[in-house]
PDB file of N, CA and C in Angstrom:
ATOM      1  N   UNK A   1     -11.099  -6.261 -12.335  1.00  0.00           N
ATOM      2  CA  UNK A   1     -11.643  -6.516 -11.023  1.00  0.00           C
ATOM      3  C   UNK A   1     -12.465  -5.321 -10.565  1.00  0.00           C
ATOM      4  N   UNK A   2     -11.498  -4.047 -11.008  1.00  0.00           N
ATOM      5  CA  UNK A   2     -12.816  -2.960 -10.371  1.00  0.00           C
ATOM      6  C   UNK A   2     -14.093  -2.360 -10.679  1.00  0.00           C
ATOM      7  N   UNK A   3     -13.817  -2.888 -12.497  1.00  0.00           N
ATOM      8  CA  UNK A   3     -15.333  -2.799 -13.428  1.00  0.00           C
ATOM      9  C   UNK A   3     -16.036  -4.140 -12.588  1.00  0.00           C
ATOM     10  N   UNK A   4     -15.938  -4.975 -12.115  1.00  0.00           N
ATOM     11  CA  UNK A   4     -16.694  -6.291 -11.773  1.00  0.00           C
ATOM     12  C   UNK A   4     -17.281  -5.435 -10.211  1.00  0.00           C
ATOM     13  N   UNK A   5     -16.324  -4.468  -9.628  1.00  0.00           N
ATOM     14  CA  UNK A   5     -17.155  -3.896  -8.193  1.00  0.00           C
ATOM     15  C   UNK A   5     -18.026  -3.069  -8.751  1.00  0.00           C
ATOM     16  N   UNK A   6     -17.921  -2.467  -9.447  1.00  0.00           N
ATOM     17  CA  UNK A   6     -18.075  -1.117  -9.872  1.00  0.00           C
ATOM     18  C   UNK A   6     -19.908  -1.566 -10.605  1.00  0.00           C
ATOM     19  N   UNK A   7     -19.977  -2.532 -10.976  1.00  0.00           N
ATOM     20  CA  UNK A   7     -21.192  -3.495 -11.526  1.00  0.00           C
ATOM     21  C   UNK A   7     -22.135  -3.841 -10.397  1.00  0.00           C
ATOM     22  N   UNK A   8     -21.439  -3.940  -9.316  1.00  0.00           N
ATOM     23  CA  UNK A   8     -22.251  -4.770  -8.209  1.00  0.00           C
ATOM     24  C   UNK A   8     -22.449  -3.243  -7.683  1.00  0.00           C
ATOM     25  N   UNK A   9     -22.030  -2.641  -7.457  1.00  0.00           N
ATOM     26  CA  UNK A   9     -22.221  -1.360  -6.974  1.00  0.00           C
ATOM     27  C   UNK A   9     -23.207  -0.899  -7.435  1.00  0.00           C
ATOM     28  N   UNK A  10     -23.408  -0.584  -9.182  1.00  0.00           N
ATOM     29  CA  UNK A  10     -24.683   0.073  -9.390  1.00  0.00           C
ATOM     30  C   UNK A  10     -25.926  -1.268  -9.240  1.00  0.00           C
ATOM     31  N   UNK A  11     -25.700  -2.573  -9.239  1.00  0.00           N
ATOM     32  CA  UNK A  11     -26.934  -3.375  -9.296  1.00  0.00           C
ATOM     33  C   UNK A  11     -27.294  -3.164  -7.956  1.00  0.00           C
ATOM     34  N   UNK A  12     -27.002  -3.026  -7.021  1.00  0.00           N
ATOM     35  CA  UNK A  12     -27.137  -3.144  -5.736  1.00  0.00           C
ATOM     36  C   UNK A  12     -26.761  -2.111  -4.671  1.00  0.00           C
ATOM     37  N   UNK A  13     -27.087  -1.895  -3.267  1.00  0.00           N
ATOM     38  CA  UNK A  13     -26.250  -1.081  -2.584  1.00  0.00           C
ATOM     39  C   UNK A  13     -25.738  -1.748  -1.483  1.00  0.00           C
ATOM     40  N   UNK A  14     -25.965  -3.151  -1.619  1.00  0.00           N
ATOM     41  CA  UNK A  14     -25.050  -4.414  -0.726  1.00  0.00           C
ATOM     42  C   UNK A  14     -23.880  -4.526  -1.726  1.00  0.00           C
ATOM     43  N   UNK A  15     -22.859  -4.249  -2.009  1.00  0.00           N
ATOM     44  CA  UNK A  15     -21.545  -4.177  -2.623  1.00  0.00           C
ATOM     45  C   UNK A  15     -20.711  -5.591  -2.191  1.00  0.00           C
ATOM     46  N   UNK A  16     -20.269  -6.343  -2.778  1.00  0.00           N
ATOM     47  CA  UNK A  16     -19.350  -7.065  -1.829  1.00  0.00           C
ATOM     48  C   UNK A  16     -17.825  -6.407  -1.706  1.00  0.00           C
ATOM     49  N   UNK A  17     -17.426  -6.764  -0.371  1.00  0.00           N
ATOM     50  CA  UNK A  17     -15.661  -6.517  -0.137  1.00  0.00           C
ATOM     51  C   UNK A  17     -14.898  -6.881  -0.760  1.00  0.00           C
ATOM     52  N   UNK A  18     -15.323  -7.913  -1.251  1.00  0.00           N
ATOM     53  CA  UNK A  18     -14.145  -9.069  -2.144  1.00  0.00           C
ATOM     54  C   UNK A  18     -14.724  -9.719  -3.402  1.00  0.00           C
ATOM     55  N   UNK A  19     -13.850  -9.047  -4.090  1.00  0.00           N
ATOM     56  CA  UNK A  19     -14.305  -9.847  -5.990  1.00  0.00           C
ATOM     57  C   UNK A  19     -13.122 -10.541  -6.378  1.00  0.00           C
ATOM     58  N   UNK A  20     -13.635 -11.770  -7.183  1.00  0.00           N
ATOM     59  CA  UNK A  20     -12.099 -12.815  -7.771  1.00  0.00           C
ATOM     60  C   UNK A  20     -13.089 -12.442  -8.958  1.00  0.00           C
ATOM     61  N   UNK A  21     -11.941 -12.151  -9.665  1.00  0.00           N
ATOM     62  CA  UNK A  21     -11.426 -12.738 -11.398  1.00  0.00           C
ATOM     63  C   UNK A  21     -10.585 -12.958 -11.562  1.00  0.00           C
ATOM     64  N   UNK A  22     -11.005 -13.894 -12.566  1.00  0.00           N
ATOM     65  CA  UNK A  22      -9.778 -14.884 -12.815  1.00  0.00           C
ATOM     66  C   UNK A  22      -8.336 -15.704 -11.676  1.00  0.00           C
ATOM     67  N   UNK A  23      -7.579 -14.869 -11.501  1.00  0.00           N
ATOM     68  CA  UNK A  23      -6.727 -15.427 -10.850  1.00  0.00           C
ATOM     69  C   UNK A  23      -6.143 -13.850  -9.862  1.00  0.00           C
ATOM     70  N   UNK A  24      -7.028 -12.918  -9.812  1.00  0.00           N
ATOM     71  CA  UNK A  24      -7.159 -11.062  -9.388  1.00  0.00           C
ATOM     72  C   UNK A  24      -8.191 -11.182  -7.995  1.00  0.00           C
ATOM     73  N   UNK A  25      -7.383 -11.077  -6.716  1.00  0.00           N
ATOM     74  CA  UNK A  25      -8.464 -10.884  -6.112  1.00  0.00           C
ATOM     75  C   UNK A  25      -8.844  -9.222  -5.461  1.00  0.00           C
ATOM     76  N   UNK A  26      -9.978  -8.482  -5.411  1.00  0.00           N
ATOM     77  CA  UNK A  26     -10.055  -7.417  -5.703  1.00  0.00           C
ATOM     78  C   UNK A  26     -10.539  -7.124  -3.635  1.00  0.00           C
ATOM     79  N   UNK A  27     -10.011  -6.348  -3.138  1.00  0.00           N
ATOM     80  CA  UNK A  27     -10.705  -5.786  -1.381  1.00  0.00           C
ATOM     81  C   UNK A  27     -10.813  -4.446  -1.960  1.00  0.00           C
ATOM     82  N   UNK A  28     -12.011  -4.413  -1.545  1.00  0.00           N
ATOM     83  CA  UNK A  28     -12.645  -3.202  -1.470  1.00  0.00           C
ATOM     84  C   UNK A  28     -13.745  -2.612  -0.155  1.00  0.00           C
ATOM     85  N   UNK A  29     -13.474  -0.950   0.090  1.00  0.00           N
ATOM     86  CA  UNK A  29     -14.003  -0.848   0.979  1.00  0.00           C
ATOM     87  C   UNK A  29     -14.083   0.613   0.907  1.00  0.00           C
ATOM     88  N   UNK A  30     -15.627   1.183   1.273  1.00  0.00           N
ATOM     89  CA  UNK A  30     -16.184   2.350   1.139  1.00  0.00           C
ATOM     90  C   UNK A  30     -16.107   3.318   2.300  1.00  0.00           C
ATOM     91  N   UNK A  31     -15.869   4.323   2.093  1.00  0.00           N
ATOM     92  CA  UNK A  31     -15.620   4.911   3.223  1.00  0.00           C
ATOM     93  C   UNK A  31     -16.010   6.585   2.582  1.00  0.00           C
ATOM     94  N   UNK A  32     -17.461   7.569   3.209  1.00  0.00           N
ATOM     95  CA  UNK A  32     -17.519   8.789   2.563  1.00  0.00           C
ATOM     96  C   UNK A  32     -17.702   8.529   0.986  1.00  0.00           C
ATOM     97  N   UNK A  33     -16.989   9.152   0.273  1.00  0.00           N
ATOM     98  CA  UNK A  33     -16.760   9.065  -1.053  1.00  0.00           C
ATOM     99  C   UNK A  33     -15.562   8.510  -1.609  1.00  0.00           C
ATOM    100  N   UNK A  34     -15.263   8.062  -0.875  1.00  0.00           N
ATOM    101  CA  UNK A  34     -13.601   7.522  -1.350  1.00  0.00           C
ATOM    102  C   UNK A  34     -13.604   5.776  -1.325  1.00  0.00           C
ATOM    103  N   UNK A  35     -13.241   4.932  -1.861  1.00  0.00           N
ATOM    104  CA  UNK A  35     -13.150   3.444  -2.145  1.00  0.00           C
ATOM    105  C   UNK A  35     -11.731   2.954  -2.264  1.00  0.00           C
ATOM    106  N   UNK A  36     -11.790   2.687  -1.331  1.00  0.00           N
ATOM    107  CA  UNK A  36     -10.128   2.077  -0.530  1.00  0.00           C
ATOM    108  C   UNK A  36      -9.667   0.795  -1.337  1.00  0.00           C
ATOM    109  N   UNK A  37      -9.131   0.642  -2.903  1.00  0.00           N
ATOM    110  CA  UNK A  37      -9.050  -0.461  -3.204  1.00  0.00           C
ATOM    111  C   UNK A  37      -7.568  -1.283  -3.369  1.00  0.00           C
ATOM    112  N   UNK A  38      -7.528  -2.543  -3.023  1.00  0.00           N
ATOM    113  CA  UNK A  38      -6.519  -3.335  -2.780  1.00  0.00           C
ATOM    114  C   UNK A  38      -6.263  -4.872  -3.687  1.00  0.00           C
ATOM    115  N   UNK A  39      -5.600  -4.691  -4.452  1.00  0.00           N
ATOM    116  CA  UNK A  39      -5.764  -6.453  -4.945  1.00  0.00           C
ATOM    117  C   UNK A  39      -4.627  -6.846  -4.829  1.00  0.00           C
ATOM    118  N   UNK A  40      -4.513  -8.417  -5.207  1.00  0.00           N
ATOM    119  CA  UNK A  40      -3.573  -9.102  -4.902  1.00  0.00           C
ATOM    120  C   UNK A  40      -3.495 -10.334  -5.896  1.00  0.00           C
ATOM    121  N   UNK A  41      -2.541 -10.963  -5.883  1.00  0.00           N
ATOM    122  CA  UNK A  41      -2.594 -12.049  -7.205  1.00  0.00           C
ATOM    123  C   UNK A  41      -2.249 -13.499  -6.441  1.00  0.00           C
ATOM    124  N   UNK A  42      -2.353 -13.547  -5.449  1.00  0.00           N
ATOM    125  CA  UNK A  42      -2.667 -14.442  -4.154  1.00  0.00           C
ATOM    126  C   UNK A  42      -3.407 -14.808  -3.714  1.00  0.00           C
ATOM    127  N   UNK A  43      -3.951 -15.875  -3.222  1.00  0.00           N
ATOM    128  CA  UNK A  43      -5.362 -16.021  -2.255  1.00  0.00           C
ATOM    129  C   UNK A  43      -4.364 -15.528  -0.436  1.00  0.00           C
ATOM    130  N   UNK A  44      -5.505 -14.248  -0.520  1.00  0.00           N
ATOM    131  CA  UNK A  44      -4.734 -13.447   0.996  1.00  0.00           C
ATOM    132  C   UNK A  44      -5.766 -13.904   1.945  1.00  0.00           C
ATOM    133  N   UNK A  45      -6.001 -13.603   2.998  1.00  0.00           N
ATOM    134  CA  UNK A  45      -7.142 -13.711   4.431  1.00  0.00           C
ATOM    135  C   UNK A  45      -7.638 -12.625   3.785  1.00  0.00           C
ATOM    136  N   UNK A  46      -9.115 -12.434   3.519  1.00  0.00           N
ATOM    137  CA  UNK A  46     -10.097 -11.676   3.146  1.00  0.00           C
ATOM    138  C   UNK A  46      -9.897 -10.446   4.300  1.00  0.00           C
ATOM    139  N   UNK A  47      -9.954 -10.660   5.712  1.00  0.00           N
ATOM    140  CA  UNK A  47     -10.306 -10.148   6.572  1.00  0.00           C
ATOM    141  C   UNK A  47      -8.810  -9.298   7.114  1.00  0.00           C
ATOM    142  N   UNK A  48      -7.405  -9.792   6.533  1.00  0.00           N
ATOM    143  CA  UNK A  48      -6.508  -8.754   7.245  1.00  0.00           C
ATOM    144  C   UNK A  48      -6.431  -7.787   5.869  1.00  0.00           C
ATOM    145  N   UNK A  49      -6.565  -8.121   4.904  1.00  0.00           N
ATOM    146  CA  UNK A  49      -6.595  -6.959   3.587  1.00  0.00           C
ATOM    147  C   UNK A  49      -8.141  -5.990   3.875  1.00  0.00           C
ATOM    148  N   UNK A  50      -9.229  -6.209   4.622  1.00  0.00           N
ATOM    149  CA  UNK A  50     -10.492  -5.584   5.283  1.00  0.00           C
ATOM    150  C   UNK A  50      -9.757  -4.389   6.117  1.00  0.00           C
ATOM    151  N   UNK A  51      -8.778  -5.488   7.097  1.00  0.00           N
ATOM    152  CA  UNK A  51      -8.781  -4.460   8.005  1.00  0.00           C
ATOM    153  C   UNK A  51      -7.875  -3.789   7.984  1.00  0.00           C
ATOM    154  N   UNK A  52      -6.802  -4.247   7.216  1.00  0.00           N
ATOM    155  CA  UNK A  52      -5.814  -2.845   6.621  1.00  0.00           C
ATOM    156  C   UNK A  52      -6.058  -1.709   5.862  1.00  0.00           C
ATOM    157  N   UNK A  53      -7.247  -1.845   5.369  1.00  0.00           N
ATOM    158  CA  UNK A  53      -8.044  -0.929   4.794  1.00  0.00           C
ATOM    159  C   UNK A  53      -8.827  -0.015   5.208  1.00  0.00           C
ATOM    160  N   UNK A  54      -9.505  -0.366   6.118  1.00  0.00           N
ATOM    161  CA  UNK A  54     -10.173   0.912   7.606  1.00  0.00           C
ATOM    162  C   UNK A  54      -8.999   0.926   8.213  1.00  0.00           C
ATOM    163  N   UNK A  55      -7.606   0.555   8.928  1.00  0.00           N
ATOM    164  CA  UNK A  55      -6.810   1.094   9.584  1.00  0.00           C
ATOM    165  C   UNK A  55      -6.333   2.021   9.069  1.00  0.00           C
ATOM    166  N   UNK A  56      -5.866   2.197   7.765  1.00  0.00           N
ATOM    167  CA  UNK A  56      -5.730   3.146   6.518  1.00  0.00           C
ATOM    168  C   UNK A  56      -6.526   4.152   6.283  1.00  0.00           C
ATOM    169  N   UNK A  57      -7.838   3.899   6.586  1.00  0.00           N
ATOM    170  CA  UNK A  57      -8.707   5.055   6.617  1.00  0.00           C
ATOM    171  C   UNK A  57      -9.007   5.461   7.670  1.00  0.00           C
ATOM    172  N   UNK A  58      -8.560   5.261   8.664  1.00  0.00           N
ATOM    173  CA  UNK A  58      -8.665   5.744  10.484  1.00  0.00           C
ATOM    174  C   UNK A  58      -6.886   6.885  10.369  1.00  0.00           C
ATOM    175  N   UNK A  59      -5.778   5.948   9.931  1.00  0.00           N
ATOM    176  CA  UNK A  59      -4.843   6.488   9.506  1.00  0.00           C
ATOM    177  C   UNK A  59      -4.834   8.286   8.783  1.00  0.00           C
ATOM    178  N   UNK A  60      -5.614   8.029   7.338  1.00  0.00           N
ATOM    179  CA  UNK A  60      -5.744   9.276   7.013  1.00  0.00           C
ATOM    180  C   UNK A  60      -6.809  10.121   7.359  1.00  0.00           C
ATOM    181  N   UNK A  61      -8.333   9.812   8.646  1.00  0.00           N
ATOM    182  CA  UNK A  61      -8.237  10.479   9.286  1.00  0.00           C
ATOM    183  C   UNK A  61      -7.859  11.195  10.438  1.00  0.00           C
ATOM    184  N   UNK A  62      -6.670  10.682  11.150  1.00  0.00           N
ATOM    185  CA  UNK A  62      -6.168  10.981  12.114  1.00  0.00           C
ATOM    186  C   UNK A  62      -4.971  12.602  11.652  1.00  0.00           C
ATOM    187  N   UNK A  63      -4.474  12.223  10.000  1.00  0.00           N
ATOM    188  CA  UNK A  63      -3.579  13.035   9.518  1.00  0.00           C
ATOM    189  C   UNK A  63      -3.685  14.221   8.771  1.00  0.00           C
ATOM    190  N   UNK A  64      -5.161  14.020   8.146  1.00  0.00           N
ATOM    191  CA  UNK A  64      -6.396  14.961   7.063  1.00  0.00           C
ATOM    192  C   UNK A  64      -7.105  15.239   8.039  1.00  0.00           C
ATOM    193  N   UNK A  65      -7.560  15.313   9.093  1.00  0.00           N
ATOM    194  CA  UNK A  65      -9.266  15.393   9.095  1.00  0.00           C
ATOM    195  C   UNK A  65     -10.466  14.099   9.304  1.00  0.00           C
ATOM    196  N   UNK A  66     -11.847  14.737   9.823  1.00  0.00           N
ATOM    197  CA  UNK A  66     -12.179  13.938   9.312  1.00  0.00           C
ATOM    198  C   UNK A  66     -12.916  13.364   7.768  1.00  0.00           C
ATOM    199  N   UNK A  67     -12.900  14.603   7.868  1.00  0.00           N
ATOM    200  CA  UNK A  67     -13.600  13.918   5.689  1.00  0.00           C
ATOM    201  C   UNK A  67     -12.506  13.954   5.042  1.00  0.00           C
ATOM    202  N   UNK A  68     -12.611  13.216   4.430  1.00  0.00           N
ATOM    203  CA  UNK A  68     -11.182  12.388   3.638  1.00  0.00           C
ATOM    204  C   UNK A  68     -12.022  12.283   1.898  1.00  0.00           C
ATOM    205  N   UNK A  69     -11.507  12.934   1.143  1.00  0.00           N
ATOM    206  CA  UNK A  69     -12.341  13.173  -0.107  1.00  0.00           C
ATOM    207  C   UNK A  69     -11.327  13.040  -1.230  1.00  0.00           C
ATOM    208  N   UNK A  70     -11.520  13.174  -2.374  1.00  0.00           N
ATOM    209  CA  UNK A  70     -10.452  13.266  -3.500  1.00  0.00           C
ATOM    210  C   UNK A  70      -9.465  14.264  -3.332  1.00  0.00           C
ATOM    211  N   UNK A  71     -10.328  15.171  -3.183  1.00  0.00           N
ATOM    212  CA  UNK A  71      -9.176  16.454  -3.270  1.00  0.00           C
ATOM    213  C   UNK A  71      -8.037  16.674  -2.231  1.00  0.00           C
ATOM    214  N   UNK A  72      -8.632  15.663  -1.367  1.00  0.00           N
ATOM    215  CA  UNK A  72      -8.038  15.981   0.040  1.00  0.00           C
ATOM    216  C   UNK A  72      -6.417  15.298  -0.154  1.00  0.00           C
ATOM    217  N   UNK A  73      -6.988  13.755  -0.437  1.00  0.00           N
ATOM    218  CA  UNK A  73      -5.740  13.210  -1.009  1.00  0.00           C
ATOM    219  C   UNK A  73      -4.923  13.718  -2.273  1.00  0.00           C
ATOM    220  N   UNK A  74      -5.311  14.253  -3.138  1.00  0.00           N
ATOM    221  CA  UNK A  74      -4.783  14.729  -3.873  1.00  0.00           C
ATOM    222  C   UNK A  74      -3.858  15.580  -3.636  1.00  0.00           C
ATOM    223  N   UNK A  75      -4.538  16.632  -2.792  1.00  0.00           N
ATOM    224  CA  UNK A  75      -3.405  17.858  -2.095  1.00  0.00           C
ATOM    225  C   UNK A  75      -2.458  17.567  -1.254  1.00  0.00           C
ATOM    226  N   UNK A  76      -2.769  16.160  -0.488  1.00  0.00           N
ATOM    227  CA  UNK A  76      -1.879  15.830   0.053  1.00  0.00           C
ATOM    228  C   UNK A  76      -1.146  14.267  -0.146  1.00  0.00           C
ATOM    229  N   UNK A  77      -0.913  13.802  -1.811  1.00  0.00           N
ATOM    230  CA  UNK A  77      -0.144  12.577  -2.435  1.00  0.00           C
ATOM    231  C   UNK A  77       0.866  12.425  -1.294  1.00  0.00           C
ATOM    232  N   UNK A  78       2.111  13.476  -1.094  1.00  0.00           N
ATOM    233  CA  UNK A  78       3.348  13.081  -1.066  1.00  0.00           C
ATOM    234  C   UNK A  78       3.372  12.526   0.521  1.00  0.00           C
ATOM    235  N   UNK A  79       2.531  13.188   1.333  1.00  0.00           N
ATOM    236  CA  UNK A  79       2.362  12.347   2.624  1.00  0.00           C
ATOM    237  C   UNK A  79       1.730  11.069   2.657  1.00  0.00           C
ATOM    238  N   UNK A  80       0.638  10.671   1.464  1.00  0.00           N
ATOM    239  CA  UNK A  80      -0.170   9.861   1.364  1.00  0.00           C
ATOM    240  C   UNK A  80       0.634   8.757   1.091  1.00  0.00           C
ATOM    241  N   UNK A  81       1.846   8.866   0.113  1.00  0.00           N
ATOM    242  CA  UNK A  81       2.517   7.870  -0.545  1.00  0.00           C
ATOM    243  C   UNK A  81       3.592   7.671   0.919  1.00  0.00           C
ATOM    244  N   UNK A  82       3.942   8.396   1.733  1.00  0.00           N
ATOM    245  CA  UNK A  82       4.901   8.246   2.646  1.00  0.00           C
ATOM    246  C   UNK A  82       4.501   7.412   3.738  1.00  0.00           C
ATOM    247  N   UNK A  83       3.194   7.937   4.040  1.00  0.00           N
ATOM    248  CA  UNK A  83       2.276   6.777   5.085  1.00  0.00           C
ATOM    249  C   UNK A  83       2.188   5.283   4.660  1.00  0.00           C
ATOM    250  N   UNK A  84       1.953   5.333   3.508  1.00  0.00           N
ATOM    251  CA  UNK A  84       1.825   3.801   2.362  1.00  0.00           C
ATOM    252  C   UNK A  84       3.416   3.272   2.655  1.00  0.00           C
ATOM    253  N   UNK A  85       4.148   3.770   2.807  1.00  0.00           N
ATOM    254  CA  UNK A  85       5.590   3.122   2.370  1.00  0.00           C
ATOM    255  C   UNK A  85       5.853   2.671   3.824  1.00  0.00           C
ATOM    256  N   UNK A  86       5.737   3.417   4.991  1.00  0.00           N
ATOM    257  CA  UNK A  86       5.848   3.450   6.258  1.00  0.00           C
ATOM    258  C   UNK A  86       4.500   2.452   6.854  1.00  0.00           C
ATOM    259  N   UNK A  87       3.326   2.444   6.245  1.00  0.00           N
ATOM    260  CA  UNK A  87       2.487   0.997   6.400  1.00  0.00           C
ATOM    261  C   UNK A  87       3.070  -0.211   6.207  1.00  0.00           C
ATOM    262  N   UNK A  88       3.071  -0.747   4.895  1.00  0.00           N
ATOM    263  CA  UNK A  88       3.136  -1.651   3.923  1.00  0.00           C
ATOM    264  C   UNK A  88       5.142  -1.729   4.203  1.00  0.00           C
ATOM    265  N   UNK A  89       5.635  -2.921   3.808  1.00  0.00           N
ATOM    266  CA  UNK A  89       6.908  -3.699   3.586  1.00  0.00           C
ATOM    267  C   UNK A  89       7.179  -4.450   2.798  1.00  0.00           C
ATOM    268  N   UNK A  90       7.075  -4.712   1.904  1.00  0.00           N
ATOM    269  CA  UNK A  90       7.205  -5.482   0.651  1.00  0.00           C
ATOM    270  C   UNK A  90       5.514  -6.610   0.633  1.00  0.00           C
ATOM    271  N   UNK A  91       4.464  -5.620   0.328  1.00  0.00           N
ATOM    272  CA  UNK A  91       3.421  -6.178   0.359  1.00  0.00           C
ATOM    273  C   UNK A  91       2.630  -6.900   1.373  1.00  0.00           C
ATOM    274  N   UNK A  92       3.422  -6.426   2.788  1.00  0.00           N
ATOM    275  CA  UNK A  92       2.811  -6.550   4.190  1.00  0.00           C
ATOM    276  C   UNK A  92       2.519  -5.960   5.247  1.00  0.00           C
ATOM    277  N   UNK A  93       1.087  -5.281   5.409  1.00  0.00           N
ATOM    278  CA  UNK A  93       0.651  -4.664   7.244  1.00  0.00           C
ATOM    279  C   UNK A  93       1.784  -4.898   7.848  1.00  0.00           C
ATOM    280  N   UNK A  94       2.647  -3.604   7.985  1.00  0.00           N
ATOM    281  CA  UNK A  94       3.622  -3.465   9.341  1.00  0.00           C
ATOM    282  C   UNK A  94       3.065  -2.623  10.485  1.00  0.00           C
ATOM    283  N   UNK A  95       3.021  -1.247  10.276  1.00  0.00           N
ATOM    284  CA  UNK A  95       2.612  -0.843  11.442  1.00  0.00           C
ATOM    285  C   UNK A  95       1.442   0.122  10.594  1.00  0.00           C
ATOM    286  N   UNK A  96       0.446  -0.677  10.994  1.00  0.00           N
ATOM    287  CA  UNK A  96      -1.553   0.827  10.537  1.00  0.00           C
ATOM    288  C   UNK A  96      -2.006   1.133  11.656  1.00  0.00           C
ATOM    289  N   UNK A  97      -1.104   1.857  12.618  1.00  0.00           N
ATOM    290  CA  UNK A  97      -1.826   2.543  14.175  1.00  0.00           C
ATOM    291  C   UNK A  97      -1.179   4.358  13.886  1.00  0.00           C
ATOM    292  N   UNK A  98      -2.024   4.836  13.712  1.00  0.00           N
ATOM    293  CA  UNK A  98      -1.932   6.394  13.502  1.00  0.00           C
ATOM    294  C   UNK A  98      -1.041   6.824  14.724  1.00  0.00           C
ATOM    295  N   UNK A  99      -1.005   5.867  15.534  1.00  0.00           N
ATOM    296  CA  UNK A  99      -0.306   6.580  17.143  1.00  0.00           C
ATOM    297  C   UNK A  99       1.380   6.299  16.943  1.00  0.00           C
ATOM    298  N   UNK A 100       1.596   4.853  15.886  1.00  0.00           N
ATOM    299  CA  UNK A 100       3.021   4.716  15.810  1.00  0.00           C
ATOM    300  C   UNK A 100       3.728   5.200  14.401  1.00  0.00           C
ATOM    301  N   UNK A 101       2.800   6.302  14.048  1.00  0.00           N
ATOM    302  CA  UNK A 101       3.498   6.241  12.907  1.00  0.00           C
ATOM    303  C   UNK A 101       3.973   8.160  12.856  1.00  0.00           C
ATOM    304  N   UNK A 102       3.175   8.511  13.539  1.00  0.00           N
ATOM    305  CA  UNK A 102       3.582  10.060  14.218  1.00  0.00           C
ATOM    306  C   UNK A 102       4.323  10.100  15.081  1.00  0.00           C
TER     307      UNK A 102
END
């Protein structure tokens, strides 16, 4: 799924959000240099896997900064993975408001 974004990406600089293969559906979303990606093996609402994805990136800039880069996450995994666990509930948007999670 992400070689199939990753294709539309260099043909174009209109990218789409959402790629299906096969039975893989791929959300994707650009932000700086970083590509917020999400799939699922479900047909989900296009638009709450969108917006859990900028809440996520409003999220880690409220906690990083505002440029949010590789390294940034990198240096900081173990909060990154803690925010993810404290988001997400067994594969569901619980709480992505930077205000309830501090």
């Amino acid at each position: 799924v992400f070689e199939a974004h990753r294709a539309s990406v260099k043909a174009s600089s209109d990218a789409a959000a959402v790629c299906v293969e096969q039975e893989t559906y791929g959300f994707f979303l650009t932000r700086g240099e970083v590509t917020y990606v999400a799939t699922c093996e479900r047909e989900t609402s296009p638009l709450m896997v969108i917006e859990f994805l900028s809440q996520l990136y409003d999220v880690l800039k409220a906690y990083f900064g505002d440029i949010i880069t590789e390294t940034v996450l990198q240096e900081h995994h173990v909060t990154l993975y803690q925010l993810l666990d404290e988001m997400v509930d067994s594969g569901i948007p619980v709480n992505t408001h930077a205000g309830g999670l501090k």
